[in-house]
Protein backbone atom coordinates (compact mmCIF):
# COMPACT_ATOMS: atom_id res chain seq x y z
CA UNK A 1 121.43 104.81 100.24
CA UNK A 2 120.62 101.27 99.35
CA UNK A 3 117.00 100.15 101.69
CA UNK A 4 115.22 96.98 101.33
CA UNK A 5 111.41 96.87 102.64
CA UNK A 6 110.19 93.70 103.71
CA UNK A 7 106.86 92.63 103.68
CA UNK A 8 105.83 89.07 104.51
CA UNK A 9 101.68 89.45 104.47
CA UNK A 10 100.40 88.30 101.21
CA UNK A 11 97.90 91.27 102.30
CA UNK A 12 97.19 95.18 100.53
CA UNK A 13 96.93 97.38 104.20
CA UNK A 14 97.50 100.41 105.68
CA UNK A 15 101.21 98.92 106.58
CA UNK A 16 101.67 98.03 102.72
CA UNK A 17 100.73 101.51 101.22
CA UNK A 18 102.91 103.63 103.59
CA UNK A 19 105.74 101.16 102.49
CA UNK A 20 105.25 102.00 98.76
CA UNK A 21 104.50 105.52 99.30
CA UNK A 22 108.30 105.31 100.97
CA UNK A 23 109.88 103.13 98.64
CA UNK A 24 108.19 105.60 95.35
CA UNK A 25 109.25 108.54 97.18
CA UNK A 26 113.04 107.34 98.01
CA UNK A 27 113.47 105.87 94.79
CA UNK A 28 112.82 109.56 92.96
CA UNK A 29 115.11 111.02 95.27
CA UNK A 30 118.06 108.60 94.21
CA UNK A 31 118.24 106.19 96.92
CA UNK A 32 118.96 102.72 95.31
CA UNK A 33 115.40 100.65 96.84
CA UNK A 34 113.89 96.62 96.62
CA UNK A 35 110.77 95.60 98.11
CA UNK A 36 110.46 92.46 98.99
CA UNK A 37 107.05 90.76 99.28
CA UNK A 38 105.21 87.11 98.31
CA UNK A 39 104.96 86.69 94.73
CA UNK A 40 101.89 86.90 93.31
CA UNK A 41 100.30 88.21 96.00
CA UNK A 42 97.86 90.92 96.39
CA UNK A 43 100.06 93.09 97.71
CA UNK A 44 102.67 92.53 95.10
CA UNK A 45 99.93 93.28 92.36
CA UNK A 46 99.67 96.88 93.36
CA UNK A 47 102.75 97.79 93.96
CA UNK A 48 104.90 99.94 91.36
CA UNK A 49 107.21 97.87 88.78
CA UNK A 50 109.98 100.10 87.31
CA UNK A 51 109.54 102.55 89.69
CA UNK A 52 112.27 100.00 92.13
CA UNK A 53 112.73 96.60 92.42
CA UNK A 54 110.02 94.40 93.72
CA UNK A 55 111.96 90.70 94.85
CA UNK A 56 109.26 88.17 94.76
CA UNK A 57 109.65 85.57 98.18
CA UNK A 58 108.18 82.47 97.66
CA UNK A 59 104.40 82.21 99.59
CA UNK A 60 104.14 79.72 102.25
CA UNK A 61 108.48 79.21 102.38
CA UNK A 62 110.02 78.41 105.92
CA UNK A 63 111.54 80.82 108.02
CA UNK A 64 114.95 79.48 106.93
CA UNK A 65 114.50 79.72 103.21
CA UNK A 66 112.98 83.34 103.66
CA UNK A 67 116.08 84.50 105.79
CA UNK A 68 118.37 82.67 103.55
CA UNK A 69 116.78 84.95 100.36
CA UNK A 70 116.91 87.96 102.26
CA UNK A 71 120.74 86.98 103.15
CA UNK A 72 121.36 86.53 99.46
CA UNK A 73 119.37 89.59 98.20
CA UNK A 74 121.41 92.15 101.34
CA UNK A 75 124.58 90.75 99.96
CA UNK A 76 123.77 91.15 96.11
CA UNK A 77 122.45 94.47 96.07
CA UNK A 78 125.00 95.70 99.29
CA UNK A 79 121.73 96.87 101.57
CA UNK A 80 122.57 99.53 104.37
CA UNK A 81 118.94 99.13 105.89
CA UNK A 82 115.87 96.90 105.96
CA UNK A 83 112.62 98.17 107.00
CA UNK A 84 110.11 96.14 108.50
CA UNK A 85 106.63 95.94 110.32
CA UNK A 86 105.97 93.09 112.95
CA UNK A 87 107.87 91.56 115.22
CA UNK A 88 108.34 87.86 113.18
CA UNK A 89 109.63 90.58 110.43
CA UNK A 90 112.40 92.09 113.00
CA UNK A 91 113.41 88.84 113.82
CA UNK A 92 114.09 87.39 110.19
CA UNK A 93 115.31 90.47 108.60
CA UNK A 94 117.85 90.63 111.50
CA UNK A 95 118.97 87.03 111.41
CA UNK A 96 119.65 87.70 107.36
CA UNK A 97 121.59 91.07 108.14
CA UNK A 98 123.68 89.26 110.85
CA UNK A 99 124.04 86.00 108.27
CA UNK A 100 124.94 89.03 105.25
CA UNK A 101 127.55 90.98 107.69
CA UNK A 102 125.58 94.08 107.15
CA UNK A 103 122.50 96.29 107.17
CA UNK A 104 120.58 97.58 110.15
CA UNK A 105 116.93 97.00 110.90
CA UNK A 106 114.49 99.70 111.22
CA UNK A 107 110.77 98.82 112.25
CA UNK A 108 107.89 100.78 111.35
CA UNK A 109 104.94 100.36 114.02
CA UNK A 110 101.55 101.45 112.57
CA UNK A 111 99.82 104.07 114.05
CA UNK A 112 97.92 104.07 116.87
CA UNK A 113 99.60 100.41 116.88
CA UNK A 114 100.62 98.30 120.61
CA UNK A 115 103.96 98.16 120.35
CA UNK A 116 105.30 94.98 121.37
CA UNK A 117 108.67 93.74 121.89
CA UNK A 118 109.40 89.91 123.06
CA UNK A 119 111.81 87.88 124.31
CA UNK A 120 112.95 86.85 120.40
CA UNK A 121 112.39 90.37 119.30
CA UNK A 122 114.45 91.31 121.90
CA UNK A 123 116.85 88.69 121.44
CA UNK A 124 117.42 89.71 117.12
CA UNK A 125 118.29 93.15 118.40
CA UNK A 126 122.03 91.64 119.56
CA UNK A 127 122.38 90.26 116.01
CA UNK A 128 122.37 93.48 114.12
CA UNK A 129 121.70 97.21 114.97
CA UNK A 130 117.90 98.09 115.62
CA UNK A 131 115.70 101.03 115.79
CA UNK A 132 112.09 102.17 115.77
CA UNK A 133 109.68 104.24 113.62
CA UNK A 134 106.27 105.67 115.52
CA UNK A 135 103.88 107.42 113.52
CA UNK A 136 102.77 109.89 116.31
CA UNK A 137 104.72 111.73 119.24
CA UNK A 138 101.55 110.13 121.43
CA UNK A 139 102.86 106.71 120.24
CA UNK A 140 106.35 107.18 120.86
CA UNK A 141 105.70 108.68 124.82
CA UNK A 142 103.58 105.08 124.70
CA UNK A 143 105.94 102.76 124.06
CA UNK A 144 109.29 104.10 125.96
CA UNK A 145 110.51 100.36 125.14
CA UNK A 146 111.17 101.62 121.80
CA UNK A 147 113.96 103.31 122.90
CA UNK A 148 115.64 100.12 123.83
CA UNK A 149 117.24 100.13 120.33
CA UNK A 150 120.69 100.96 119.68
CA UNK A 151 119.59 103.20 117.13
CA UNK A 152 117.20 106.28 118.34
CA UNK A 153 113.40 105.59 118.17
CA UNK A 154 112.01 108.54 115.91
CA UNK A 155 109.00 109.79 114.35
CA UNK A 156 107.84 109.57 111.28
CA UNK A 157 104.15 110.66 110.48
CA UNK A 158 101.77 109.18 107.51
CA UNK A 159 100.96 111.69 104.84
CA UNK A 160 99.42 111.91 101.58
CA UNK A 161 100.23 113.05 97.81
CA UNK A 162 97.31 115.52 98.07
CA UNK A 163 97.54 115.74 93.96
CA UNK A 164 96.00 112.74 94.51
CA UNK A 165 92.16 114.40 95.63
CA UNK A 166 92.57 116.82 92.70
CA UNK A 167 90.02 116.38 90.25
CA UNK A 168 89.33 112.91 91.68
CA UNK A 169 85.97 111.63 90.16
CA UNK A 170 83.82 110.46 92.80
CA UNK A 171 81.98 106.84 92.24
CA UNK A 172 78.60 106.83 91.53
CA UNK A 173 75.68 106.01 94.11
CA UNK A 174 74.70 103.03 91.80
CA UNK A 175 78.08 101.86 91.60
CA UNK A 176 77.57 101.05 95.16
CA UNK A 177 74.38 100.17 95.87
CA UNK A 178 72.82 102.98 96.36
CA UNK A 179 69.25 105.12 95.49
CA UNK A 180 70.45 107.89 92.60
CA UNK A 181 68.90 110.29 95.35
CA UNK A 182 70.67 108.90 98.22
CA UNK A 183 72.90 110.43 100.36
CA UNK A 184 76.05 108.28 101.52
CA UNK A 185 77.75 107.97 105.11
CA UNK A 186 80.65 106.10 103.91
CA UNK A 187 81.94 103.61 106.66
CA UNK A 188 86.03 102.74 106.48
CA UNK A 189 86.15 99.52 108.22
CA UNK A 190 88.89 96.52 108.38
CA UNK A 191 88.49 93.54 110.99
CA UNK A 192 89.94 95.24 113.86
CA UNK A 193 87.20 97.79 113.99
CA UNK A 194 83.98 95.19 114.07
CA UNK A 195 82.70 96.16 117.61
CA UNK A 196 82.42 100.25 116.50
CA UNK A 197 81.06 99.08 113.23
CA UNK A 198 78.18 97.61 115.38
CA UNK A 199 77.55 100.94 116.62
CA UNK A 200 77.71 102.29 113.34
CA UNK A 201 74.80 100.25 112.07
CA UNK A 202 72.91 101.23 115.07
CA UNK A 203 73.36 104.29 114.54
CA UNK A 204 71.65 104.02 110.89
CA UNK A 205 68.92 102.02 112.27
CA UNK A 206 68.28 104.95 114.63
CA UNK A 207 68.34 107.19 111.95
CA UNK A 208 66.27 106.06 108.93
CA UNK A 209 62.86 106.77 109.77
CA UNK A 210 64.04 110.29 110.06
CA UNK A 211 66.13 110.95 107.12
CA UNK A 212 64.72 108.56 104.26
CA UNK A 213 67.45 109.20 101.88
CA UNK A 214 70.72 108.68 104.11
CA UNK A 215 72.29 105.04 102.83
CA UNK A 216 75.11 103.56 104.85
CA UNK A 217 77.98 102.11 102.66
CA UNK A 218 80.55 100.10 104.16
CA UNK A 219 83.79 99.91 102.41
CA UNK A 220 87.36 97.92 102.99
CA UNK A 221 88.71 94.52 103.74
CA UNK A 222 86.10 92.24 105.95
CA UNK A 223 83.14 94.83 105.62
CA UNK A 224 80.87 92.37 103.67
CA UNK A 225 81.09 90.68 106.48
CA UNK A 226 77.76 88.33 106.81
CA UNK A 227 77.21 88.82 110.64
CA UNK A 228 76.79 92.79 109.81
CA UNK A 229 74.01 91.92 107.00
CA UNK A 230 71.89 90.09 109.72
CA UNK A 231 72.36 93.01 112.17
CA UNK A 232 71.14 95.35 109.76
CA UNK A 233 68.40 92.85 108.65
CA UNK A 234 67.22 92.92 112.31
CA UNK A 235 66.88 96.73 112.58
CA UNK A 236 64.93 96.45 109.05
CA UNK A 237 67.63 98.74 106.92
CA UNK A 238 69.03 96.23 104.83
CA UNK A 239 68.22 97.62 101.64
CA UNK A 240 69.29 101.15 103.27
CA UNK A 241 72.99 99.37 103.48
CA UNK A 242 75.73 98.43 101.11
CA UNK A 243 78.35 96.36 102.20
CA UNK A 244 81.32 96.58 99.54
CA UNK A 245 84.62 94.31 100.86
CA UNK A 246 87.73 96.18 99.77
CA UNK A 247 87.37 97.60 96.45
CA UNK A 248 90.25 99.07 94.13
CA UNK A 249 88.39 101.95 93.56
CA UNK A 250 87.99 103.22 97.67
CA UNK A 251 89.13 106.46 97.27
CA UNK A 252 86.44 107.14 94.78
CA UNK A 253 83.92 105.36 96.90
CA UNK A 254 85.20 108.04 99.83
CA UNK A 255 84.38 111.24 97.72
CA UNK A 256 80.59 110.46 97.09
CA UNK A 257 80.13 110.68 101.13
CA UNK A 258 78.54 113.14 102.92
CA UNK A 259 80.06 112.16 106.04
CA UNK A 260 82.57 109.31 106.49
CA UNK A 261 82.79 107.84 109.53
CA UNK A 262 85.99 105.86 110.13
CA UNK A 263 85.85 102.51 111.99
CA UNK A 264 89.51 100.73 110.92
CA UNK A 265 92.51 100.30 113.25
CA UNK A 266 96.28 100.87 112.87
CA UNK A 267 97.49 102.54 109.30
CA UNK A 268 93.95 102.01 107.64
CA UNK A 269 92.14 104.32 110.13
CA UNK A 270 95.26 106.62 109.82
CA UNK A 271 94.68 106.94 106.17
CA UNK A 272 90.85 106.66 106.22
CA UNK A 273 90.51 109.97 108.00
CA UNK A 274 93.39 111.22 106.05
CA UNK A 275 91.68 110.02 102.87
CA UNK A 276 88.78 111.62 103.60
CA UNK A 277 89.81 115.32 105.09
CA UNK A 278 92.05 115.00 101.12
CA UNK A 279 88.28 114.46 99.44
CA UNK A 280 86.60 116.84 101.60
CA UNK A 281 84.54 115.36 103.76
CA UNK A 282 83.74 115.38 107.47
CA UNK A 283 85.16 112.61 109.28
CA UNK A 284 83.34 110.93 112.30
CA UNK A 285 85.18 108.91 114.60
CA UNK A 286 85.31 107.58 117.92
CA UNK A 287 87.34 108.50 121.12
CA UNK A 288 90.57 106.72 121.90
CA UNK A 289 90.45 104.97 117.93
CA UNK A 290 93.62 105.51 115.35
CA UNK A 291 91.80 107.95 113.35
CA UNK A 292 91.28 110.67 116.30
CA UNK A 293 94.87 111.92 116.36
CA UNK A 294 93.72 112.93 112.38
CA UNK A 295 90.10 114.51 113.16
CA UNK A 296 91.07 118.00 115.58
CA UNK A 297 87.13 117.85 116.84
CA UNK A 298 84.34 120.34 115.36
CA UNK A 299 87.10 121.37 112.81
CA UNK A 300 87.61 118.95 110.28
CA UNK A 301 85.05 116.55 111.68
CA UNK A 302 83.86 115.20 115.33
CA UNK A 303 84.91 112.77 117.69
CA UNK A 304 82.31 110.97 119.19
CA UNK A 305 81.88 108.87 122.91
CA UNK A 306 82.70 105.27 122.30
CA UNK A 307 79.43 103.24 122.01
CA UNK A 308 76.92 106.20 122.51
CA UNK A 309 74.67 105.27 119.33
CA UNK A 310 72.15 107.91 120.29
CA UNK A 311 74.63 110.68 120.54
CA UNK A 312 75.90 110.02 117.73
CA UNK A 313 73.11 109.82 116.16
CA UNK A 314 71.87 113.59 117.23
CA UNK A 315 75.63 114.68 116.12
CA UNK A 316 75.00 112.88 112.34
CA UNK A 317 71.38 114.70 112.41
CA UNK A 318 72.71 118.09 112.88
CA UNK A 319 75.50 117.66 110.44
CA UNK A 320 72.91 116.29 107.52
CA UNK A 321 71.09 119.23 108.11
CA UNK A 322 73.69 121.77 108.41
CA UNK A 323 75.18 122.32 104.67
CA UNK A 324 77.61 125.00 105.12
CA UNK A 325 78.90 123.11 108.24
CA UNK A 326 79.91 120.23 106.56
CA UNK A 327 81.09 122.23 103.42
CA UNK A 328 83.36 124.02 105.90
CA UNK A 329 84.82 121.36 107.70
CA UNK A 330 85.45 119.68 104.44
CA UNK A 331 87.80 122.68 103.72
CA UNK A 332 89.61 122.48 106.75
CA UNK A 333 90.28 119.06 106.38
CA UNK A 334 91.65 119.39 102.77
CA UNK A 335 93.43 122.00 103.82
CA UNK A 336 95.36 120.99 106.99
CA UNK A 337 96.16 117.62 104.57
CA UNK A 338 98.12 119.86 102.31
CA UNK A 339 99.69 121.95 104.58
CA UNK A 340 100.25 119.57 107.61
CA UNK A 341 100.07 115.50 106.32
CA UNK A 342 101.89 115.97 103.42
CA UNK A 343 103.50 113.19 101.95
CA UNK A 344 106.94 114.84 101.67
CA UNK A 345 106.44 115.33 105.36
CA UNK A 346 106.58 111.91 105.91
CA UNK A 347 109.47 111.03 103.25
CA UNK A 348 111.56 113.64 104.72
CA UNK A 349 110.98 112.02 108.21
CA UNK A 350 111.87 108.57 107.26
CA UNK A 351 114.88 109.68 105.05
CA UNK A 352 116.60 111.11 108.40
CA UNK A 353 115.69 107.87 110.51
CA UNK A 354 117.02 106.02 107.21
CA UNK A 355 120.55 107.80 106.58
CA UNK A 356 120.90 107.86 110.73
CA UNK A 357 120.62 103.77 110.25
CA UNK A 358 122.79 103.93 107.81
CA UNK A 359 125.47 105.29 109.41
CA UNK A 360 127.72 102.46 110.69
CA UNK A 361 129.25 104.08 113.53
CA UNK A 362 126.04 103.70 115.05
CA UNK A 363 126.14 99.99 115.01
């Protein structure tokens, strides 16, 4: 099979990794694959040259010029499917598939994600055949519109390469801001998640005078956010808080934790809890967020009441003090990563949807 992935956000998220975790993992088993992304964008950067073909789209081009590459590049390289994310993504890969006389459009919506569908959405689905990815069962009974397609909505989970938590050096406490003696409650945050981030620092302030060496590190895009320093500076834990932005080396930042306690939306809470339950660590997170569908409560970590800071703290307390606890849910969160939200798992998913796409008597 010949797939294109099309990214337009000049963005690294959630969204971006599952796309090159696909495109790696199609590419090794033969399929013929070109992502397509702004050049020289962050995204771009990380992505894996000679592995498949990454098609640089000019940053900042109209809509026209974009579809008219995409037209060109379908044609060229005789694409059977583009995969997308957001809606403006559906509409312009399906204008350049109807323009090319081939290709079908799948879009991916990220996890716990509102799916949308408007009246130009809705409208690029006569141009070319259409269908729809959910990462959960609970998403797909959520958005029924996503049957609407001409192509059956279907499934396909997020998983990790759990070869990647094997012997996986965790960061040091200085590295991040932190006492050598400290203990860490890692935070996983992006933009989406500020108002249970406020919570979280609450929770720390209630915390500190009790447990002297617990230090709260934030980590991922928008977390050195300045409003967040002034909260903490008003509870009087600001030097009991690191605030990190996104860093390169996350993952390694995840493993020093103690707990982590995951705060980001969409794919990024998907694969913060994953993340973590791969380095062994207990994850905390909230009721009704992305990450709960990861976190089966009291087993590999604990899912707390929205907005109840003093719960939550008690819950934290009795973890910190409770070794064996944490060691064990660790375990079961490593484990049910291998076993359950493999990476393969999700490959094998997406190759189905994929070769069903491809299949022009679909259309």
């Amino acid at each position: 099979m010949r797939i294109l992935f099309y990214h337009a956000s000049m963005e690294w998220t959630g969204g971006t990794r599952a796309f090159a975790a696909l495109a790696r993992g199609l590419s090794e088993r033969g399929h013929m694959v070109t992502f397509a992304c702004p050049a020289e964008s962050p995204a771009e950067q990380r992505l894996d040259f000679g592995v498949y073909e990454v098609l640089g789209l000019a940053a900042g081009a109209s809509p026209v010029v974009t579809v008219q590459r995409l037209r060109r590049a379908l044609r060229e390289r005789f694409i059977q499917v583009v995969c997308v994310h957001t809606e403006t993504e559906q509409i312009t890969a399906a204008a350049a598939a109807r323009m090319a006389e081939r290709a079908a459009v799948l879009r991916r919506v990220p996890s716990g994600g509102c799916f949308t569908l408007g009246a130009a959405a809705r409208a690029s689905m006569r141009l070319t055949a259409t269908g729809f990815l959910l990462a959960t069962e609970d998403d797909l009974r959520r958005a029924p519109a996503a049957s609407s397609g001409r192509l059956p909505a279907a499934v396909v989970p997020l998983g990790v390469n759990a070869a990647r938590y094997e012997g996986l050096r965790a960061a040091s406490l200085s590295s991040v801001a932190a006492p050598t003696t400290a203990r860490a409650l890692v935070c996983v945050y992006d933009p989406p998640g500020r108002a249970a981030a406020a919570t979280v620092v609450r929770v720390m302030g209630l915390l500190a005078p009790r447990h002297p060496d617990l230090h709260l590190v934030f980590v991922g895009p928008g977390s050195d956010n300045e409003e967040f320093r002034m909260h903490a500076a008003a509870l009087h834990i600001l030097p009991r808080v690191s605030f990190l932005g996104p860093r390169d080396d996350a993952l390694s930042v995840l493993a020093l934790a103690e707990l982590g306690w995951v705060v980001a939306q969409g794919d990024d809470g998907a694969y913060g809890a994953l993340d973590l339950s791969g380095c062994r660590v207990p994850v905390i997170a909230e009721r009704g967020s992305t990450a709960q569908p990861y976190v089966p409560d009291g087993i590999t970590g604990v899912i707390l009441s929205p907005g109840d800071s003093h719960d939550a703290a008690a819950v934290i307390a009795r973890l910190l003090a409770h070794e064996d606890q944490r060691a064990a849910m660790g375990s079961a969160g490593h484990a049910r990563v291998v076993r359950d939200q493999s990476e393969a798992a999700m490959l094998d998913a997406f190759e189905r949807a994929m070769l069903a796409a491809g299949d022009r008597t679909r259309w």
